[in-house]
Protein backbone atom coordinates (compact mmCIF):
# COMPACT_ATOMS: atom_id res chain seq x y z
CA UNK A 1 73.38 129.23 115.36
CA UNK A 2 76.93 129.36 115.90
CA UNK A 3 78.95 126.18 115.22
CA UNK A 4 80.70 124.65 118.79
CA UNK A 5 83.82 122.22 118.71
CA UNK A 6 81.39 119.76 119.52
CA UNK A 7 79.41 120.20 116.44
CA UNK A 8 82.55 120.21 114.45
CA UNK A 9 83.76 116.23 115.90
CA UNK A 10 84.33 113.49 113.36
CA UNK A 11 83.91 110.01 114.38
CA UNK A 12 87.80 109.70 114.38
CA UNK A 13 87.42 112.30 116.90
CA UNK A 14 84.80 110.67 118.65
CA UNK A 15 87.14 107.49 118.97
CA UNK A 16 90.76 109.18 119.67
CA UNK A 17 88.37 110.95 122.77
CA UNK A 18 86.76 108.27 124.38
CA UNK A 19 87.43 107.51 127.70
CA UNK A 20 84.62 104.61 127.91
CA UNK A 21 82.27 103.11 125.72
CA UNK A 22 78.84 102.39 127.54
CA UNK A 23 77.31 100.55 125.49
CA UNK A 24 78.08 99.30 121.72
CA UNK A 25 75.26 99.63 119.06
CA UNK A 26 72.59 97.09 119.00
CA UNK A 27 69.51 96.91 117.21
CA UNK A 28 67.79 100.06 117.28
CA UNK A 29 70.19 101.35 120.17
CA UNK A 30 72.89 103.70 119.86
CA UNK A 31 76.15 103.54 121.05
CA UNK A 32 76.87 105.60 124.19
CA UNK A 33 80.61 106.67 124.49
CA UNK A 34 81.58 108.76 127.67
CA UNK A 35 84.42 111.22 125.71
CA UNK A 36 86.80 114.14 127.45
CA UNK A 37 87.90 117.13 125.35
CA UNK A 38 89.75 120.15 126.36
CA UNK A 39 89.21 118.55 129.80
CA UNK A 40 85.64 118.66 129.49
CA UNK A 41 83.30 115.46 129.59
CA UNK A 42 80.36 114.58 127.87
CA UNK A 43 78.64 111.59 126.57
CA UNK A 44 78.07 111.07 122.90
CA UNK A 45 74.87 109.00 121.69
CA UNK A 46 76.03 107.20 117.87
CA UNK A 47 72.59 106.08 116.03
CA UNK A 48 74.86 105.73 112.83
CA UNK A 49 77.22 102.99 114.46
CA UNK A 50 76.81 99.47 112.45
CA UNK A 51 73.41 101.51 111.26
CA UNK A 52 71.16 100.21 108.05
CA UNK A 53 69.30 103.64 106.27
CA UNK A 54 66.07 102.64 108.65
CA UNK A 55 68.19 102.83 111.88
CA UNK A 56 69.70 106.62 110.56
CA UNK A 57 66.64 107.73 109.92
CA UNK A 58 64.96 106.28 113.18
CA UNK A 59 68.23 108.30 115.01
CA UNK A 60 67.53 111.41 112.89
CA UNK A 61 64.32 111.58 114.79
CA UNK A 62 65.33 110.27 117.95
CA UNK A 63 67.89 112.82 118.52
CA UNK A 64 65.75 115.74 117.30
CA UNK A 65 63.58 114.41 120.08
CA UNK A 66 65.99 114.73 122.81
CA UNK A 67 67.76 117.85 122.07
CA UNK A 68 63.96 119.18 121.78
CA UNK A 69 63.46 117.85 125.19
CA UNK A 70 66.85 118.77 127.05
CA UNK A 71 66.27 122.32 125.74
CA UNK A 72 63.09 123.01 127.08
CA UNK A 73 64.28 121.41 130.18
CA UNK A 74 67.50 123.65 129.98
CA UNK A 75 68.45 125.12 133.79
CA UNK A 76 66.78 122.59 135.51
CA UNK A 77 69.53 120.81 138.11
CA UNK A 78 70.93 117.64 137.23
CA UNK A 79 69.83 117.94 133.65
CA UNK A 80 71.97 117.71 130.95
CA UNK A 81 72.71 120.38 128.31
CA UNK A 82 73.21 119.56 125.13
CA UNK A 83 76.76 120.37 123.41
CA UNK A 84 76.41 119.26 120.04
CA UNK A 85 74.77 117.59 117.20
CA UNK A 86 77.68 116.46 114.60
CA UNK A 87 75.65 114.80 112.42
CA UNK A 88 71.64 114.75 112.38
CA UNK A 89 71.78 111.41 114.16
CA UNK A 90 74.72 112.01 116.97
CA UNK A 91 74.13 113.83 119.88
CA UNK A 92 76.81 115.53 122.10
CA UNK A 93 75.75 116.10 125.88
CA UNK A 94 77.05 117.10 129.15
CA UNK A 95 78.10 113.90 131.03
CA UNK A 96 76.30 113.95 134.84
CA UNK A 97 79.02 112.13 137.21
CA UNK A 98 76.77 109.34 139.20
CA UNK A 99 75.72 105.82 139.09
CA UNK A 100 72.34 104.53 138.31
CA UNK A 101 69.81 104.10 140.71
CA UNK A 102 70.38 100.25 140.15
CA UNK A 103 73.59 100.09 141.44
CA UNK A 104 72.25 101.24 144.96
CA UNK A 105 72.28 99.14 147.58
CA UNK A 106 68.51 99.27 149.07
CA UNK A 107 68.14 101.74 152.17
CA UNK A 108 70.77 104.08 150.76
CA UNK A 109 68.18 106.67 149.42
CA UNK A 110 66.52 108.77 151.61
CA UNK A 111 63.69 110.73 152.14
CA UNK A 112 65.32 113.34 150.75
CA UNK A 113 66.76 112.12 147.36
CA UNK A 114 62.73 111.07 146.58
CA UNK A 115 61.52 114.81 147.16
CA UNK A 116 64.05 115.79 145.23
CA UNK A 117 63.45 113.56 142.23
CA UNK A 118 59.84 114.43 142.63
CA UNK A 119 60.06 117.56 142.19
CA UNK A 120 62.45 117.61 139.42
CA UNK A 121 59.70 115.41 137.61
CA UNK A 122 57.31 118.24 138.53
CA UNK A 123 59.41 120.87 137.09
CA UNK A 124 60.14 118.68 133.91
CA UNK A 125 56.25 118.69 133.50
CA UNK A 126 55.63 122.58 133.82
CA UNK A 127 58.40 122.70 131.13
CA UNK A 128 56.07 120.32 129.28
CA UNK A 129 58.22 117.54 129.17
CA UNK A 130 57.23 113.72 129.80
CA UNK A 131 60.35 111.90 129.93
CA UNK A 132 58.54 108.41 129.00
CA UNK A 133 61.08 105.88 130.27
CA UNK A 134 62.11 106.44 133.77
CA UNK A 135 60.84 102.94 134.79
CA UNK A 136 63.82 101.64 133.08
CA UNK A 137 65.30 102.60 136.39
CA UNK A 138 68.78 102.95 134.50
CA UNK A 139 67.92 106.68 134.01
CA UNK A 140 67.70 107.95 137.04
CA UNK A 141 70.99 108.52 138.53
CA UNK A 142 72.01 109.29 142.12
CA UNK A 143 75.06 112.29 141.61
CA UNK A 144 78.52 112.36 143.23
CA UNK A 145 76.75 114.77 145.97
CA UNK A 146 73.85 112.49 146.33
CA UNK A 147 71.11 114.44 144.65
CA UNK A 148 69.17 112.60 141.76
CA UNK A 149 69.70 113.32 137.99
CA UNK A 150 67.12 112.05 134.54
CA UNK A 151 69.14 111.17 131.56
CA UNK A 152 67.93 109.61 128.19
CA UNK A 153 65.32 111.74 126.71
CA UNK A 154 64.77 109.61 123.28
CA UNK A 155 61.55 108.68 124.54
CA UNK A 156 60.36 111.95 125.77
CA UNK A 157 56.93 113.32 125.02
CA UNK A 158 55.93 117.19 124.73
CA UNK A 159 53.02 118.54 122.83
CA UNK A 160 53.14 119.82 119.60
CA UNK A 161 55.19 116.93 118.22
CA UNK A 162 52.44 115.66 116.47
CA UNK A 163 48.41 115.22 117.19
CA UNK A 164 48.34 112.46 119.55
CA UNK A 165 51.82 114.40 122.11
CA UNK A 166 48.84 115.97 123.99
CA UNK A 167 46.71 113.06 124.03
CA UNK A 168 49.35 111.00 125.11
CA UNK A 169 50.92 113.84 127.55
CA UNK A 170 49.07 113.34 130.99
CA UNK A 171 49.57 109.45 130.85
CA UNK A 172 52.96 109.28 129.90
CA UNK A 173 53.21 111.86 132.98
CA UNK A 174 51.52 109.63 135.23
CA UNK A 175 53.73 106.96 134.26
CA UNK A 176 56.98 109.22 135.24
CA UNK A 177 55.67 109.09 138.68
CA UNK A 178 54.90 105.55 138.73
CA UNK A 179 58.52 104.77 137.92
CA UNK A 180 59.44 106.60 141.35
CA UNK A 181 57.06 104.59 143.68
CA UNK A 182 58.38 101.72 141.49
CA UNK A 183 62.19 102.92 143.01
CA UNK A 184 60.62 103.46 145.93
CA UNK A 185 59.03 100.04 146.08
CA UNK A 186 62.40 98.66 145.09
CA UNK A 187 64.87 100.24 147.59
CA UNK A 188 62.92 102.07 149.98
CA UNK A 189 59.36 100.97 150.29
CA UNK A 190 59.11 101.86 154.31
CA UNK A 191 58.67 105.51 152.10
CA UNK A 192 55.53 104.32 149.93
CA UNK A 193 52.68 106.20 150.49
CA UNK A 194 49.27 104.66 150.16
CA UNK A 195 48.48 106.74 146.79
CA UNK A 196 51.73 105.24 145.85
CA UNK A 197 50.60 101.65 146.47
CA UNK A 198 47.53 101.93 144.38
CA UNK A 199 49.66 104.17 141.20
CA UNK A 200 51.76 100.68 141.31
CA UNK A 201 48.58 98.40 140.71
CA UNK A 202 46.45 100.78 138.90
CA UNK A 203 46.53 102.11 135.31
CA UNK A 204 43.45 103.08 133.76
CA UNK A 205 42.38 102.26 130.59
CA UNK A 206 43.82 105.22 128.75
CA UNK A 207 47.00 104.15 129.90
CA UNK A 208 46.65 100.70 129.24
CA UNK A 209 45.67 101.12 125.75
CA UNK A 210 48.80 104.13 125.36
CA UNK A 211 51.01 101.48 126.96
CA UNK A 212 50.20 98.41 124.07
CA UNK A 213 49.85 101.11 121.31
CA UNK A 214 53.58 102.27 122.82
CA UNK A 215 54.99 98.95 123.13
CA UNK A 216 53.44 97.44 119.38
CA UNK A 217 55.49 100.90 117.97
CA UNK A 218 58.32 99.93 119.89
CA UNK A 219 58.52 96.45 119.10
CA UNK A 220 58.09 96.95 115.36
CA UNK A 221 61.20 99.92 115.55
CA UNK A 222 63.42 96.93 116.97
CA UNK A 223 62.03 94.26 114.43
CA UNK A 224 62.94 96.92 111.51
CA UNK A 225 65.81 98.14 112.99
CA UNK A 226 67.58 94.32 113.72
CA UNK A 227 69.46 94.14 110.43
CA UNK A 228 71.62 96.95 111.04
CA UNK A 229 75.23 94.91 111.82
CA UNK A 230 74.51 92.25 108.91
CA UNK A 231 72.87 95.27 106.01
CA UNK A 232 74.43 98.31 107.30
CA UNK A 233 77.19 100.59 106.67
CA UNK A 234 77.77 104.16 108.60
CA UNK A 235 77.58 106.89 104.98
CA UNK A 236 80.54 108.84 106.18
CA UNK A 237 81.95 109.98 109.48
């Protein structure tokens, strides 16, 4: 595959380019920079910022994840395409302008903007995609025409990844769709449907046991990955 611009950045690069930094490195999260070159923008996601070996390693995988993800989901609307990859644990994507849904004041989604999320959910699906973290509401965006975007695919789940992807694959699913009545709930819930009501109060005990097993792996990641700004140095730009 052809090397891009983007795959060719350096972290000096990265820096002279950024127009806003999202969020600085913490734990086992990368840092999110929004950059602009040749007057195009796109978001970079930095596992190796203030980054211990554990935390590159844990990025190495995360970002093989969600370039995995973004290109199976590649020509859905209001999905971003990946740009880049200039090192195994940075990833280069197209930056979607909106807000987060949690900087919407209640009533200002519509009927509308739901179906439409829906069924982008559905399509990500039939593309065999889970996206895994939607009810951290921060990743779903309402757009500068007021149609709804997903962004962060770290957490994503498709089958083949490994034994338990198709196991886990109709409950993280479930889940996406619980994190819309849950936005629904939260600014809209004149819109809740009565199927919605019970998704919000009911897991069943495949997804209860997915959700501890889930959370225990997550927890551990952070435990492991919390000595990265006093141990860790970035090996190279």
């Amino acid at each position: 595959m052809k090397r891009s611009e983007w795959d060719s950045l350096h972290r000096g690069d990265i820096n002279r380019l950024t127009v806003e930094i999202h969020r600085r490195a913490w734990k086992a999260r990368p840092e999110v920079r929004h950059i602009r070159m040749g007057g195009q923008d796109a978001v970079v996601k930095d596992y190796g910022r203030e980054a211990n070996i554990f935390k590159h390693l844990l990025g190495i995988f995360l970002v093989a994840r969600e370039a995995a993800a973004l290109r199976r989901a590649e020509g859905l609307p209001h999905i971003a395409r990946v740009l880049g990859r200039p090192r195994l644990w940075i990833i280069v994507i197209e930056y979607l302008p909106g807000k987060p849904v949690t900087e919407v004041e209640p009533g200002a989604l519509d009927v509308t903007y739901f179906d439409e999320l829906e069924r982008l959910v559905d399509n990500l699906h039939i593309r065999g995609v889970a996206h895994g973290d939607l009810e951290k509401l921060d990743n779903i965006l309402v757009m500068d025409d007021g149609s709804p975007a997903v962004v962060d695919f770290a957490a994503a789940i498709m089958p083949g990844l490994n034994p338990l992807a198709a196991l886990a694959l109709p409950h993280v699913c479930a889940n996406d769709y619980r994190a819309i009545a849950k936005l629904k709930e939260r600014v809209a819930p004149e819109l809740l449907s009565e199927k919605e009501r019970r998704r919000l109060h009911y897991r069943t005990p495949a997804e209860l046991w997915f959700r501890r097993i889930r959370t225990y792996i997550r927890d551990r990641v952070k435990r492991m990955a919390a000595g990265a700004t006093e141990r860790g140095a970035s090996p190279g730009n």
